[in-house]
PDB file of N, CA and C in Angstrom:
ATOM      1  N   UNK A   1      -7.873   2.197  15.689  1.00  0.00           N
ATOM      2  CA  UNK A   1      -6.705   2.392  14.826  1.00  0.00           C
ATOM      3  C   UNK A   1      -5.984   1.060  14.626  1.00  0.00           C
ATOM      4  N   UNK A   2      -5.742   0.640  13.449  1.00  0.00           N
ATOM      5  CA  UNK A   2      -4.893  -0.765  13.074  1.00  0.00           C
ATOM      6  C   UNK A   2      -3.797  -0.545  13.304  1.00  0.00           C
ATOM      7  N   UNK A   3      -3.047  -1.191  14.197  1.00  0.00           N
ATOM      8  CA  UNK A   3      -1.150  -1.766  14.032  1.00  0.00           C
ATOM      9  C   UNK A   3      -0.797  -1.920  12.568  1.00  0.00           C
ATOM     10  N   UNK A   4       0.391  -1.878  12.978  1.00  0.00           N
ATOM     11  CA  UNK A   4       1.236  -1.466  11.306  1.00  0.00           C
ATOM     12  C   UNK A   4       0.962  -3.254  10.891  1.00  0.00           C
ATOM     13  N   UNK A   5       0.930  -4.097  11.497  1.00  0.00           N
ATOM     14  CA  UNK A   5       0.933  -5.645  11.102  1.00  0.00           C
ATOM     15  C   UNK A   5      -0.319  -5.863  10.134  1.00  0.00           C
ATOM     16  N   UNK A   6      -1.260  -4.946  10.923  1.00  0.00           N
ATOM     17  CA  UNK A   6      -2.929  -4.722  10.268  1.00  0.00           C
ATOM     18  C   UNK A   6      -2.947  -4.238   9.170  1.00  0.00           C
ATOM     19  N   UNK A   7      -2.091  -3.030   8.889  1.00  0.00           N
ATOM     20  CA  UNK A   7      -2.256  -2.692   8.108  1.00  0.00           C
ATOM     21  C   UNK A   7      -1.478  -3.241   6.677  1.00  0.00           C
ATOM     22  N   UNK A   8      -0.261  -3.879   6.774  1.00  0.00           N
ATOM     23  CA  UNK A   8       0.442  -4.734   6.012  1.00  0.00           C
ATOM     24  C   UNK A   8       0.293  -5.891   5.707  1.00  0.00           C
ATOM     25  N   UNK A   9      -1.062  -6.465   6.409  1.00  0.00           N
ATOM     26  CA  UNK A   9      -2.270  -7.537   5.851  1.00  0.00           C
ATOM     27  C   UNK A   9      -3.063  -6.977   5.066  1.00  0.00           C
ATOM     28  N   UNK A  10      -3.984  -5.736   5.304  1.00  0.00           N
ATOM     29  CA  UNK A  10      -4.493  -5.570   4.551  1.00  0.00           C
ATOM     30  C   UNK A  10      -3.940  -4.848   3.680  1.00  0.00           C
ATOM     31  N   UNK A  11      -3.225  -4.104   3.451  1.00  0.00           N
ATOM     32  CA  UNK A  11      -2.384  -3.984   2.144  1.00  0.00           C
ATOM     33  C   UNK A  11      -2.052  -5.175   0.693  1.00  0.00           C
ATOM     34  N   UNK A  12      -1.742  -5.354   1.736  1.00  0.00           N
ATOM     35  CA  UNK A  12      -1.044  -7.000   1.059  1.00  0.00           C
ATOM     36  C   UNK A  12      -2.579  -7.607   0.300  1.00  0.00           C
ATOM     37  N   UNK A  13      -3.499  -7.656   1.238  1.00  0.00           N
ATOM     38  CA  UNK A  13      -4.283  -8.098   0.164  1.00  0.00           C
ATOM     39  C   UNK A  13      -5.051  -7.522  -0.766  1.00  0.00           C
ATOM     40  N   UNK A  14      -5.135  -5.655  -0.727  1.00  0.00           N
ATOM     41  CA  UNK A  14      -5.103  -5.462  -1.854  1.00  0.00           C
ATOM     42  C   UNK A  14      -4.186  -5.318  -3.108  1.00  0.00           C
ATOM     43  N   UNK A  15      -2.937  -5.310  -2.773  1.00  0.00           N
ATOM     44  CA  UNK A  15      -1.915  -5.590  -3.710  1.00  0.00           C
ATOM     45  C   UNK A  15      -2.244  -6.837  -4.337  1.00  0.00           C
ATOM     46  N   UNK A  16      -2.492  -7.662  -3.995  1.00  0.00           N
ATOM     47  CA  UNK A  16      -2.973  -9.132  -4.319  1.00  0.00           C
ATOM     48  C   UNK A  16      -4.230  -9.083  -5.071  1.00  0.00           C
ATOM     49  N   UNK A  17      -5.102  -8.462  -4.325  1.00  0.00           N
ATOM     50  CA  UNK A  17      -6.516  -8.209  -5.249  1.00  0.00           C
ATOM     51  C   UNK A  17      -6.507  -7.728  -6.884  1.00  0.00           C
ATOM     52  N   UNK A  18      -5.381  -6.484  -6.805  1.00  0.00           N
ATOM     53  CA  UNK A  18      -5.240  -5.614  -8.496  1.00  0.00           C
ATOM     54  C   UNK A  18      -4.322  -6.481  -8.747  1.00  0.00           C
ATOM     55  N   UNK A  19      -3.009  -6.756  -8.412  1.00  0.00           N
ATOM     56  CA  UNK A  19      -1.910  -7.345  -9.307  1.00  0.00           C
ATOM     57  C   UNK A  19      -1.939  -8.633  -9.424  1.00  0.00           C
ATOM     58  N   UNK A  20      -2.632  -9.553  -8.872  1.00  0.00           N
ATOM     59  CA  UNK A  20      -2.059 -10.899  -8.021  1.00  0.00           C
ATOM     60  C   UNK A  20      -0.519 -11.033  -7.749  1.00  0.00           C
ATOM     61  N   UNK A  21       0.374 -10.222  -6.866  1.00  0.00           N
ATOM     62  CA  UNK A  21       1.494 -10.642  -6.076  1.00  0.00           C
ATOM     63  C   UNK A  21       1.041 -11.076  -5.322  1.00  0.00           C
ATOM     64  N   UNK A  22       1.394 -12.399  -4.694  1.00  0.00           N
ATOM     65  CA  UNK A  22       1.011 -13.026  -3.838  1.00  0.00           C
ATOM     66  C   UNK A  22       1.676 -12.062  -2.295  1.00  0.00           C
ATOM     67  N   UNK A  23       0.433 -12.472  -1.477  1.00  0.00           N
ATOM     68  CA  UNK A  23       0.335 -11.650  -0.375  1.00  0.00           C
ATOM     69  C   UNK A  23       1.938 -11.843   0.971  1.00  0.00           C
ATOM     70  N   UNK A  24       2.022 -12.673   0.395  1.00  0.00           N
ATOM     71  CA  UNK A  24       3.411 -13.234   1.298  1.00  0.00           C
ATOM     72  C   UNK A  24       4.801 -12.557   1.054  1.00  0.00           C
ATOM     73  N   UNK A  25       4.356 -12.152  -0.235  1.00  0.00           N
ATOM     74  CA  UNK A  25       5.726 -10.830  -1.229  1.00  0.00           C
ATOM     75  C   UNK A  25       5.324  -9.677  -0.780  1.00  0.00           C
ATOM     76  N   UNK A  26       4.374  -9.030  -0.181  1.00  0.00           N
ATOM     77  CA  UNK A  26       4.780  -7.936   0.368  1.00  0.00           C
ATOM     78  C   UNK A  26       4.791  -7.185   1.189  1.00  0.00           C
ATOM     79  N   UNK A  27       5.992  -7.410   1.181  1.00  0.00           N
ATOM     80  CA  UNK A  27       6.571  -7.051   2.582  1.00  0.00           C
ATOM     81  C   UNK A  27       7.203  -5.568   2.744  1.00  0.00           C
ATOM     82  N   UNK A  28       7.517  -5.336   4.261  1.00  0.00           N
ATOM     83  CA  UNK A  28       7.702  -3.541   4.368  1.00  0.00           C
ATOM     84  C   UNK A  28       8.663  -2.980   3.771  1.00  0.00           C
ATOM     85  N   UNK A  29      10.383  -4.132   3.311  1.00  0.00           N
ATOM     86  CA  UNK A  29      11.045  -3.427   2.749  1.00  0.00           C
ATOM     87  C   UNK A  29      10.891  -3.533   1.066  1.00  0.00           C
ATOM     88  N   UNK A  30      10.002  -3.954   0.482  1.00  0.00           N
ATOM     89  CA  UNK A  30       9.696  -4.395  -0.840  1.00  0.00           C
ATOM     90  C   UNK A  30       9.243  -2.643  -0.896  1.00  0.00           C
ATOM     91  N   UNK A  31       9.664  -2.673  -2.354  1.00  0.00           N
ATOM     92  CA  UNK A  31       9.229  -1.146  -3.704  1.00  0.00           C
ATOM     93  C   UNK A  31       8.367  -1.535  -4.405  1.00  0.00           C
ATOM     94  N   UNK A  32       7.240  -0.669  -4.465  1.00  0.00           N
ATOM     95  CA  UNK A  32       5.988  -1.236  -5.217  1.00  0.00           C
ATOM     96  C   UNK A  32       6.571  -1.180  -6.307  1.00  0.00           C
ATOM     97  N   UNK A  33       7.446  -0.464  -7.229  1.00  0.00           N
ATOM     98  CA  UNK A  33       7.592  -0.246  -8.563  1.00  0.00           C
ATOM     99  C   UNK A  33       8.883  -1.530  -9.231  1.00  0.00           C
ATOM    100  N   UNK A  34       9.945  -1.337  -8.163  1.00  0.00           N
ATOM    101  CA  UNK A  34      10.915  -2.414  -8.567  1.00  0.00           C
ATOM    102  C   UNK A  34      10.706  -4.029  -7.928  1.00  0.00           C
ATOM    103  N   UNK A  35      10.119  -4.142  -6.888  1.00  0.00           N
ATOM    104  CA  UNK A  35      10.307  -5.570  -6.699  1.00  0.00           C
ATOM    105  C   UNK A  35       8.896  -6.114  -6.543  1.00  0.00           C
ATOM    106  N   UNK A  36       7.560  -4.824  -6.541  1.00  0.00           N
ATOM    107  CA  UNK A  36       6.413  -6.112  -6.703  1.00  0.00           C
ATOM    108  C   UNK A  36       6.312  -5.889  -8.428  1.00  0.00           C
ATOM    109  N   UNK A  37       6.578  -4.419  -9.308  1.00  0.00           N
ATOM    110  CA  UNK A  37       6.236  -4.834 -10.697  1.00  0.00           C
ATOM    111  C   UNK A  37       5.017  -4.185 -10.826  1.00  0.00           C
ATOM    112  N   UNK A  38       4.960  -3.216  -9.754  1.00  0.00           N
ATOM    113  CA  UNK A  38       3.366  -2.246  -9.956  1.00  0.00           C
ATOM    114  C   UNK A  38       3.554  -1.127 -10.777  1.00  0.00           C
ATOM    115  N   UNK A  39       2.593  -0.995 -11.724  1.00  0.00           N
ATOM    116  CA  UNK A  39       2.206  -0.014 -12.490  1.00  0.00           C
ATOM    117  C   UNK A  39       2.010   1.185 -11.756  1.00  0.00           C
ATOM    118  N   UNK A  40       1.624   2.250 -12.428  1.00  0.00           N
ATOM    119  CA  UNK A  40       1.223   3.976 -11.786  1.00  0.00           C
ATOM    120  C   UNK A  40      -0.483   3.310 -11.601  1.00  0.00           C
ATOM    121  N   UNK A  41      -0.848   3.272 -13.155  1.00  0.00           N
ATOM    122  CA  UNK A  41      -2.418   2.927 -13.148  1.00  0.00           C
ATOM    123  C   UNK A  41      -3.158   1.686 -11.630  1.00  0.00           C
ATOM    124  N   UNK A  42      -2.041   1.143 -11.540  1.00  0.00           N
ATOM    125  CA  UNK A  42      -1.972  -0.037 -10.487  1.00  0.00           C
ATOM    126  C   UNK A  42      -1.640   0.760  -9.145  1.00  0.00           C
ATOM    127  N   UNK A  43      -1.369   1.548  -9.077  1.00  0.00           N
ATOM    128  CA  UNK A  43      -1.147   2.289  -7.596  1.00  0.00           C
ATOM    129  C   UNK A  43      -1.887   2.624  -7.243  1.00  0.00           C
ATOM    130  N   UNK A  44      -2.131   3.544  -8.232  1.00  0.00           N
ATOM    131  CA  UNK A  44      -3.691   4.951  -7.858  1.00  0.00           C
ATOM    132  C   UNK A  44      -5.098   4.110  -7.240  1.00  0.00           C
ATOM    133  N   UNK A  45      -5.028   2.463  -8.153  1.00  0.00           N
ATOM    134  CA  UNK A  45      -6.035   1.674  -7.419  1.00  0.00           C
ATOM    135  C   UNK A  45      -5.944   0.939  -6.204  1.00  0.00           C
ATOM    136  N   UNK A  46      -4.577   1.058  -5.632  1.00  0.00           N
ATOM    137  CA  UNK A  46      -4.173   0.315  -4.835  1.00  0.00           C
ATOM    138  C   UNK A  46      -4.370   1.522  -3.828  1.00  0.00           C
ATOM    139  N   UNK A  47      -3.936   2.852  -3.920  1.00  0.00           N
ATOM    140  CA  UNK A  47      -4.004   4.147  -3.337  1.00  0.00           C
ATOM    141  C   UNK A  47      -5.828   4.392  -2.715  1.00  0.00           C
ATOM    142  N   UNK A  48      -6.533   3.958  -3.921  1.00  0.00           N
ATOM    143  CA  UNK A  48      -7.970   4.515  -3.436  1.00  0.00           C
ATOM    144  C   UNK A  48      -8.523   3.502  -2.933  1.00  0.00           C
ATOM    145  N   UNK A  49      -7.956   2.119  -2.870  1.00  0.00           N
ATOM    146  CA  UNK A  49      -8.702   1.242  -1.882  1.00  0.00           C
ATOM    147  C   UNK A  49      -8.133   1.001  -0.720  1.00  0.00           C
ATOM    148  N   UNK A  50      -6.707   1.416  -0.318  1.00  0.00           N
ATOM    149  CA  UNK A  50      -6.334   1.191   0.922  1.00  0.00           C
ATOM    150  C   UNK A  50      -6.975   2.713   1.283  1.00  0.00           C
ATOM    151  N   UNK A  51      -7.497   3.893   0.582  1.00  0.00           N
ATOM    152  CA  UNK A  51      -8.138   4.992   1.478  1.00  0.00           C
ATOM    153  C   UNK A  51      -9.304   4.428   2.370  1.00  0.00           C
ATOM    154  N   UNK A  52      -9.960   3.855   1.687  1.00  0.00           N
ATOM    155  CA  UNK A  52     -11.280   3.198   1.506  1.00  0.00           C
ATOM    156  C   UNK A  52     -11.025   2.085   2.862  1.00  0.00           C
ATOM    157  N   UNK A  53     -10.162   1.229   2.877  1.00  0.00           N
ATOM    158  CA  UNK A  53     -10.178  -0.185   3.860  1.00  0.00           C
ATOM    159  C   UNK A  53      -9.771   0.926   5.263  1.00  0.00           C
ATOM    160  N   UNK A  54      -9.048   1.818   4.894  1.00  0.00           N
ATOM    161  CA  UNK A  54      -8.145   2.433   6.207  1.00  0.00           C
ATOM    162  C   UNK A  54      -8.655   3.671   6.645  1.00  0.00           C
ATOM    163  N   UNK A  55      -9.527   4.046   6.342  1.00  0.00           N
ATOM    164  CA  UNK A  55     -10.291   5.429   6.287  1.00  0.00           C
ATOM    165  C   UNK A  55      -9.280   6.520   6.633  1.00  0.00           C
ATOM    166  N   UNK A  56      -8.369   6.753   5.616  1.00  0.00           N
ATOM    167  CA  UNK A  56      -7.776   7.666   5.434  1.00  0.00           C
ATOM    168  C   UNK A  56      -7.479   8.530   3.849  1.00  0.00           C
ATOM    169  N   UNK A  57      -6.987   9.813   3.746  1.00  0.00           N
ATOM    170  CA  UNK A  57      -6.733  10.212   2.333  1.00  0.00           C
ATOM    171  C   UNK A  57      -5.363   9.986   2.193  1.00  0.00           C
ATOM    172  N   UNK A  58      -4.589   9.888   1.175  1.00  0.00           N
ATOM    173  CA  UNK A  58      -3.470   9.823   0.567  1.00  0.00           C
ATOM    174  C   UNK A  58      -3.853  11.069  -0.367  1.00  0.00           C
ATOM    175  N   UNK A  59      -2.633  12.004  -0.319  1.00  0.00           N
ATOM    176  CA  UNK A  59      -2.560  12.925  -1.465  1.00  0.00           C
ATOM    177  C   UNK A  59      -2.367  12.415  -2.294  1.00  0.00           C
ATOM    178  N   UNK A  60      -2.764  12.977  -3.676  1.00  0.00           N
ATOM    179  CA  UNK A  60      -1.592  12.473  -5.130  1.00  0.00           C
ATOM    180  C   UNK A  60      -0.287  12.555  -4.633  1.00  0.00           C
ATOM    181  N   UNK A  61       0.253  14.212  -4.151  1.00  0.00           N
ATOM    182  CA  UNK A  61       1.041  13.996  -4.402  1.00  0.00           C
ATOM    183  C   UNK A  61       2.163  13.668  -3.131  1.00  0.00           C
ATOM    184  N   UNK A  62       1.584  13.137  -2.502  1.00  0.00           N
ATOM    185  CA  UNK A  62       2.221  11.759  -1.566  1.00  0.00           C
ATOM    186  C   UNK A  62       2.676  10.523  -1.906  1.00  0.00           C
ATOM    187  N   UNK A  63       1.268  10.322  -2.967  1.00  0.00           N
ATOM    188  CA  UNK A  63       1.863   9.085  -3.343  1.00  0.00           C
ATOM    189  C   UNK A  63       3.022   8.743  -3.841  1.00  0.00           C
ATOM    190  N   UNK A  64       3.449   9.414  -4.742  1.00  0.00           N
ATOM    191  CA  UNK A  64       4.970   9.761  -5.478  1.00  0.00           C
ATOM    192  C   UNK A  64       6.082   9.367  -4.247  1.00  0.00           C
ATOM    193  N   UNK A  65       5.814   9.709  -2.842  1.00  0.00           N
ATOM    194  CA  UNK A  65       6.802   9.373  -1.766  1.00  0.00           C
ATOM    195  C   UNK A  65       6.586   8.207  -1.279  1.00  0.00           C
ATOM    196  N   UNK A  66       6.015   7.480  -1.423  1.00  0.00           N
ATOM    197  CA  UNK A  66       5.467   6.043  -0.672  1.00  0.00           C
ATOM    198  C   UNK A  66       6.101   5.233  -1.642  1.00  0.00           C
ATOM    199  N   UNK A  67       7.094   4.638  -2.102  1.00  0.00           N
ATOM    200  CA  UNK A  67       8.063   3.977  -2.544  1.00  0.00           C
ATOM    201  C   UNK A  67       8.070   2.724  -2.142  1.00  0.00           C
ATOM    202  N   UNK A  68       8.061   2.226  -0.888  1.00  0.00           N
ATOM    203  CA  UNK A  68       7.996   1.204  -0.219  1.00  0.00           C
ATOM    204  C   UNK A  68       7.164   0.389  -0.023  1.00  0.00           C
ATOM    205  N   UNK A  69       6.583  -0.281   0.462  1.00  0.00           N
ATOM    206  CA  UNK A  69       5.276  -1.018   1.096  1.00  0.00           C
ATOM    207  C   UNK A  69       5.543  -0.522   2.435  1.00  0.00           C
ATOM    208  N   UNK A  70       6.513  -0.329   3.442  1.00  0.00           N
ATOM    209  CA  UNK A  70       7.212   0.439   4.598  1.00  0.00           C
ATOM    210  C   UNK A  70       6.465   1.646   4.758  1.00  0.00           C
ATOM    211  N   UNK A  71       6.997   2.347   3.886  1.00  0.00           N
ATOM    212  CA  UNK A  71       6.203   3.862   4.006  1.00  0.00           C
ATOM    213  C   UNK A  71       5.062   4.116   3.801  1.00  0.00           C
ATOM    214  N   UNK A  72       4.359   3.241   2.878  1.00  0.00           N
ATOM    215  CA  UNK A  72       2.895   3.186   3.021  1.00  0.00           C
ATOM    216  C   UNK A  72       2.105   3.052   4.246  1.00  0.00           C
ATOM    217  N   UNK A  73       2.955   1.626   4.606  1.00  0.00           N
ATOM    218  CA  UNK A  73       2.232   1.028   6.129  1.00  0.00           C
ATOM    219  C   UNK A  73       2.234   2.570   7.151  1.00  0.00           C
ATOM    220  N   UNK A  74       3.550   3.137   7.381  1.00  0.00           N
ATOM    221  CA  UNK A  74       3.481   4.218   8.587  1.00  0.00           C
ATOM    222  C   UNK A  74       2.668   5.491   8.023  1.00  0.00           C
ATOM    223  N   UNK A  75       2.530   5.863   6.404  1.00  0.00           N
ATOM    224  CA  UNK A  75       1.575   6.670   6.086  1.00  0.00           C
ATOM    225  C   UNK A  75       0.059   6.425   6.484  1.00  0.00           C
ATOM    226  N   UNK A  76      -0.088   5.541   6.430  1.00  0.00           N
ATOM    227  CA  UNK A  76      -1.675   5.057   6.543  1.00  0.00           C
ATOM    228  C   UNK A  76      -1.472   5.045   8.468  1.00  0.00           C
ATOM    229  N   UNK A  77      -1.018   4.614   9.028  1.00  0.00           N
ATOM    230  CA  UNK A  77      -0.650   4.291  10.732  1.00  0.00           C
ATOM    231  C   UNK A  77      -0.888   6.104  11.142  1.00  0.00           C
ATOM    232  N   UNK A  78       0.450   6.477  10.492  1.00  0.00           N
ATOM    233  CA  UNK A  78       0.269   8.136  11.165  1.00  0.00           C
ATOM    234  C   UNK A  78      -0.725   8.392  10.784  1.00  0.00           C
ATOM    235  N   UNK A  79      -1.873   8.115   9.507  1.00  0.00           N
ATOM    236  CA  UNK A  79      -2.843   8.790   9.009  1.00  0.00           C
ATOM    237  C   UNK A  79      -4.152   8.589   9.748  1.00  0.00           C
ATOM    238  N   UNK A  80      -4.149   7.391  10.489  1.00  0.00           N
ATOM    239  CA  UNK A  80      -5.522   7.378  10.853  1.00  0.00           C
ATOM    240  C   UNK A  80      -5.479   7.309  12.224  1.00  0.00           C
TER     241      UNK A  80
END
């Protein structure tokens, strides 16, 4: 199981991979929508590859609650 640090590296670099925000911007209290500038279409890919790196599922309709880069990290942590 990855630490939340693990998992907010690799986050970070797929946020970086679809959007290019640089990996150093995101951070746990950052909003994917207001302060990195992520799309929906940009989530759902960001959603099915952190399933994929973290071997976990994200609901759809979870995603809608993951607001943060924060809440992602402890969604994916509690998830796997």
């Amino acid at each position: 199981m990855a630490d939340k640090n693990e998992i907010l590296a690799g986050l970070a670099e797929i946020v970086n991979e679809e959007t290019g925000v640089e990996t150093s911007d995101v951070q746990l209290e950052k909003s994917f929508t207001e302060d990195l500038d992520i799309d929906s279409i940009s989530m759902m890919t960001i959603v099915v590859n952190a399933e994929e790196k973290f071997g976990v599922t994200i609901p759809d309709e979870e995603v809608k609650n993951l607001t943060t880069v924060g809440e992602a990290v402890d969604f994916i942590a509690n998830a796997s």
